[in-house]
N, C-alpha and C. Protein backbone atom coordinates (compact mmCIF):
# COMPACT_ATOMS: atom_id res chain seq x y z
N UNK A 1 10.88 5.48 -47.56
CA UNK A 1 10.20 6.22 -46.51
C UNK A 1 9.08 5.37 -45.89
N UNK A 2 8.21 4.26 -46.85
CA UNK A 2 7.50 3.79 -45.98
C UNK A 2 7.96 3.04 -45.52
N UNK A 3 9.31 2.25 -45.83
CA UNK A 3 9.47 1.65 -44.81
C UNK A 3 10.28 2.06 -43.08
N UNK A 4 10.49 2.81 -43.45
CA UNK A 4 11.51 3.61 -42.59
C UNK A 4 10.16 3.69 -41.57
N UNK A 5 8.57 4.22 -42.13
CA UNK A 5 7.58 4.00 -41.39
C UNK A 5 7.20 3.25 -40.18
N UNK A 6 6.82 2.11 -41.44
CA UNK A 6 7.13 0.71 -40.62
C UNK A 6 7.69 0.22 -39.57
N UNK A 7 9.17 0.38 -39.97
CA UNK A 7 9.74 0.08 -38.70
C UNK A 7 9.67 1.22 -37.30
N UNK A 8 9.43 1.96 -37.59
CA UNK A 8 9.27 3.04 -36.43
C UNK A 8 8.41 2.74 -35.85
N UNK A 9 7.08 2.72 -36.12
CA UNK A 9 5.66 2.31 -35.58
C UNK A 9 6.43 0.62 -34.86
N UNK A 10 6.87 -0.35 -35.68
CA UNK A 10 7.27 -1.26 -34.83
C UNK A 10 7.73 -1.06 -33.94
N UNK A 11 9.33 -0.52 -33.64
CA UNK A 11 10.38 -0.27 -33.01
C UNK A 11 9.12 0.41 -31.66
N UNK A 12 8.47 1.40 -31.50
CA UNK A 12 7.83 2.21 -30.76
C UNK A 12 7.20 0.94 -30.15
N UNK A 13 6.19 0.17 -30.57
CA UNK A 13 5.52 -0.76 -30.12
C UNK A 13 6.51 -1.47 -29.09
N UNK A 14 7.66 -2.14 -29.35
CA UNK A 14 8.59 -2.76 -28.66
C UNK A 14 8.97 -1.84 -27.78
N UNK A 15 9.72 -0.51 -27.87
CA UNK A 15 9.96 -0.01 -26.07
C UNK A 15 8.65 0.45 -25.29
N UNK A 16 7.63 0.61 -25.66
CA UNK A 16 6.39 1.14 -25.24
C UNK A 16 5.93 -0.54 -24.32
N UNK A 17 6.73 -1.46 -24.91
CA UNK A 17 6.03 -2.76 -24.15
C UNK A 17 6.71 -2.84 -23.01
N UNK A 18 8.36 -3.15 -23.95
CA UNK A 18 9.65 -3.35 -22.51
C UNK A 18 9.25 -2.13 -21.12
N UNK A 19 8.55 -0.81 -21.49
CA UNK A 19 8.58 0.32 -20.57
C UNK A 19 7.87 -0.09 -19.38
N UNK A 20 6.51 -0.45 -20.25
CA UNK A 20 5.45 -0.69 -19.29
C UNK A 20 5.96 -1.92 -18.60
N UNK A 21 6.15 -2.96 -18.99
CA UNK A 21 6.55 -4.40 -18.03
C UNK A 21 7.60 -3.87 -16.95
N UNK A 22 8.46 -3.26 -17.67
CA UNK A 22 9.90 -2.34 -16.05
C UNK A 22 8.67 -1.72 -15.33
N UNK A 23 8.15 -0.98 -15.70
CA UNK A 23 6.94 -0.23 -14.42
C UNK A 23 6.59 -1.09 -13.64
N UNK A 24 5.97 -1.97 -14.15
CA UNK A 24 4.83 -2.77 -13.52
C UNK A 24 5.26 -3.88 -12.71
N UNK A 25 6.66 -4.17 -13.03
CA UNK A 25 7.56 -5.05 -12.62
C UNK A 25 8.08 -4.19 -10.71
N UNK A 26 8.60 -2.66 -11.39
CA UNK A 26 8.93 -1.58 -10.38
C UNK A 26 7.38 -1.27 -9.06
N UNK A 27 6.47 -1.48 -9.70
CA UNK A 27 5.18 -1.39 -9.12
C UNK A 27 5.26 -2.52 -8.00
N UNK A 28 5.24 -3.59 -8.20
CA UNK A 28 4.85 -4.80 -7.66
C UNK A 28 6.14 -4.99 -6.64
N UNK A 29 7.84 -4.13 -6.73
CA UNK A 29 8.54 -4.93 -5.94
C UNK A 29 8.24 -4.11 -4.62
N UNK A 30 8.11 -2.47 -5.09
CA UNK A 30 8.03 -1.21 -4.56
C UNK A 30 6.86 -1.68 -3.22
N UNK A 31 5.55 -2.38 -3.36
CA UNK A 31 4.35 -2.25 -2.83
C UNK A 31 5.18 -3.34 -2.05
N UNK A 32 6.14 -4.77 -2.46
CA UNK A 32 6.46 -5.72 -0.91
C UNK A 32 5.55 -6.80 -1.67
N UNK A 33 5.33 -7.09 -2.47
CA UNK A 33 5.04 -8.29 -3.30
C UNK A 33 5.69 -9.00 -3.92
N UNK A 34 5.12 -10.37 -4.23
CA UNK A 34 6.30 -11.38 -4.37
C UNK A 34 6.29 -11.02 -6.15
N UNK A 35 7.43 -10.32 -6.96
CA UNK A 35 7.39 -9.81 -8.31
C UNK A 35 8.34 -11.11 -9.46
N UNK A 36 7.99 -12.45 -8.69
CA UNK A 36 8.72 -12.95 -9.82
C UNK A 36 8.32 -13.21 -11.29
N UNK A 37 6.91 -12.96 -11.41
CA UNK A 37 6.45 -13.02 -12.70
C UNK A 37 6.58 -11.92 -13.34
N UNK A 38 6.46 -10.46 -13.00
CA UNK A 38 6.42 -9.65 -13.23
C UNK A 38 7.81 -9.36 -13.68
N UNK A 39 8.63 -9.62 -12.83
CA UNK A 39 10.42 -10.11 -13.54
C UNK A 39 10.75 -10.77 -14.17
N UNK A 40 10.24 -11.86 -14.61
CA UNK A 40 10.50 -12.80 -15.35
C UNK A 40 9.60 -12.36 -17.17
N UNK A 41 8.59 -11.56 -17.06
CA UNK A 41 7.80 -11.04 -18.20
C UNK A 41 9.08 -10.01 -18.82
N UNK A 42 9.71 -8.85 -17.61
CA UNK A 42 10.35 -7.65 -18.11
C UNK A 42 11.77 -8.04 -18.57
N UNK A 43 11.94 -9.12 -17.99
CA UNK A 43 13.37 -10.17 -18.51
C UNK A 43 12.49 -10.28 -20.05
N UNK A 44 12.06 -10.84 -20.05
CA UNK A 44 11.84 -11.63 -22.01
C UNK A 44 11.39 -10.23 -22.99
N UNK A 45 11.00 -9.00 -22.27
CA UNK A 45 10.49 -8.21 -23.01
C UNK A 45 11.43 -7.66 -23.26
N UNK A 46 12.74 -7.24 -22.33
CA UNK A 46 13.79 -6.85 -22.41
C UNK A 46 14.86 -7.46 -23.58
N UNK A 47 14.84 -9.01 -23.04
CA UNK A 47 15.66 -9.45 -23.75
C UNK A 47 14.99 -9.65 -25.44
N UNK A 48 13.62 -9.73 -26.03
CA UNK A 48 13.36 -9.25 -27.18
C UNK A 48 13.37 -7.99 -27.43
N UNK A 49 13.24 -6.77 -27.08
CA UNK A 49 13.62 -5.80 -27.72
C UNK A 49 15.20 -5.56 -27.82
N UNK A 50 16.19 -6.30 -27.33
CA UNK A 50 17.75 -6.53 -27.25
C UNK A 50 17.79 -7.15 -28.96
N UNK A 51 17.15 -8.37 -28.38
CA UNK A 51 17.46 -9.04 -30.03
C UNK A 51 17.01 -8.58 -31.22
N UNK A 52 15.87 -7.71 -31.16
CA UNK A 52 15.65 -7.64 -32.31
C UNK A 52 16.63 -6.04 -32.59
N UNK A 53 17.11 -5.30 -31.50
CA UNK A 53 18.43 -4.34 -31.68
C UNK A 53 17.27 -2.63 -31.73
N UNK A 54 16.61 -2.79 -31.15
CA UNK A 54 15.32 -1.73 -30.74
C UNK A 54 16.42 -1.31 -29.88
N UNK A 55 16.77 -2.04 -28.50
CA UNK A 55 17.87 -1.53 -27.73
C UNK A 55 19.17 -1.94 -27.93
N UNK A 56 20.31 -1.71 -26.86
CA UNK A 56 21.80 -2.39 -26.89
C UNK A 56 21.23 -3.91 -25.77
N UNK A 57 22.32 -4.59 -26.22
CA UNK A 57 22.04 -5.67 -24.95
C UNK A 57 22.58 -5.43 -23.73
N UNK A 58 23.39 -4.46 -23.37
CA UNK A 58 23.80 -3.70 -22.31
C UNK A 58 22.86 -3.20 -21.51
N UNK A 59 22.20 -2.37 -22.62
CA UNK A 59 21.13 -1.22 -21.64
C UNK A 59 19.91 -2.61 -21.29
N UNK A 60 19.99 -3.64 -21.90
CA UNK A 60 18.81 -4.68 -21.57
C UNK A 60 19.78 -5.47 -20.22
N UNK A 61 20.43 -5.54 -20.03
CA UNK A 61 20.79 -5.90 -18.79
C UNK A 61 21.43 -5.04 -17.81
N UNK A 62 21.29 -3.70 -17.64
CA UNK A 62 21.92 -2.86 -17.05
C UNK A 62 20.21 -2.82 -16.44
N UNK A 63 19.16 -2.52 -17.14
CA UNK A 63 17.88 -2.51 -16.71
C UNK A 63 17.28 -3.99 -15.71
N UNK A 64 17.57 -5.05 -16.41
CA UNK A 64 17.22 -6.38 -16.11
C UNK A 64 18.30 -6.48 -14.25
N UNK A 65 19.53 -5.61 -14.50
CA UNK A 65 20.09 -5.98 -12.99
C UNK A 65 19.60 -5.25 -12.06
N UNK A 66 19.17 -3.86 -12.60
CA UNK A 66 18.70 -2.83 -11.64
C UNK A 66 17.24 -3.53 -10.85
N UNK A 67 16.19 -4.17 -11.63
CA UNK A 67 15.28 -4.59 -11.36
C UNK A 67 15.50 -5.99 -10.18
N UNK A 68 16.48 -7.02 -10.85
CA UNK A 68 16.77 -7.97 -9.94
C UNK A 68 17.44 -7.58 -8.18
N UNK A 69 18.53 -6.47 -8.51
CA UNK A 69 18.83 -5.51 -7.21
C UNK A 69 17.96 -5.60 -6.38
N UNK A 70 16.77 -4.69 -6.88
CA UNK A 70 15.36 -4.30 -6.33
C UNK A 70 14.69 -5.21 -5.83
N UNK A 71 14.62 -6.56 -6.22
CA UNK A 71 14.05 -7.89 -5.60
C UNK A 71 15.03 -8.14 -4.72
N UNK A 72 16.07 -8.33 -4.49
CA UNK A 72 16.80 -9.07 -3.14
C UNK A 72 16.57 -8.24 -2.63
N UNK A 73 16.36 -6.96 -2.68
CA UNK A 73 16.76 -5.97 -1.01
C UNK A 73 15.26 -6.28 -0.45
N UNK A 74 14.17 -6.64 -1.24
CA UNK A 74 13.29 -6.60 -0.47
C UNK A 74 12.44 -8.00 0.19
């Protein structure tokens, strides 16, 4: 059980990060700013919560394309 703890409190820490970087990433393309850092942060946050299996690597690039979408149209 404590560890089962542990990892929860981790696991939480990791989508609570990937969440905020997609926002903030969504923030910056939304306003007409140039968001490549902000894409390039929610790419690595994405792709570590993938690896360490917090998420699928699907839903980390189903997210990662929706975001890139969002940069060409604008």
């Amino acid at each position: 059980m404590r560890q089962t703890k542990k990892r929860t409190e981790l696991n939480t820490k990791i989508k609570d990060t990937y969440k905020k970087a997609v926002k903030v990433a969504n923030k910056v393309i939304e306003s007409g700013k140039d968001a490549k850092e902000e894409l390039r942060l929610a790419q690595q946050t994405l792709d570590k919560a993938a690896k360490k299996g917090v998420i699928k690597k699907n839903t980390a690039a189903r997210k990662l394309s929706r975001l890139v979408k969002k940069v060409a149209k604008k």
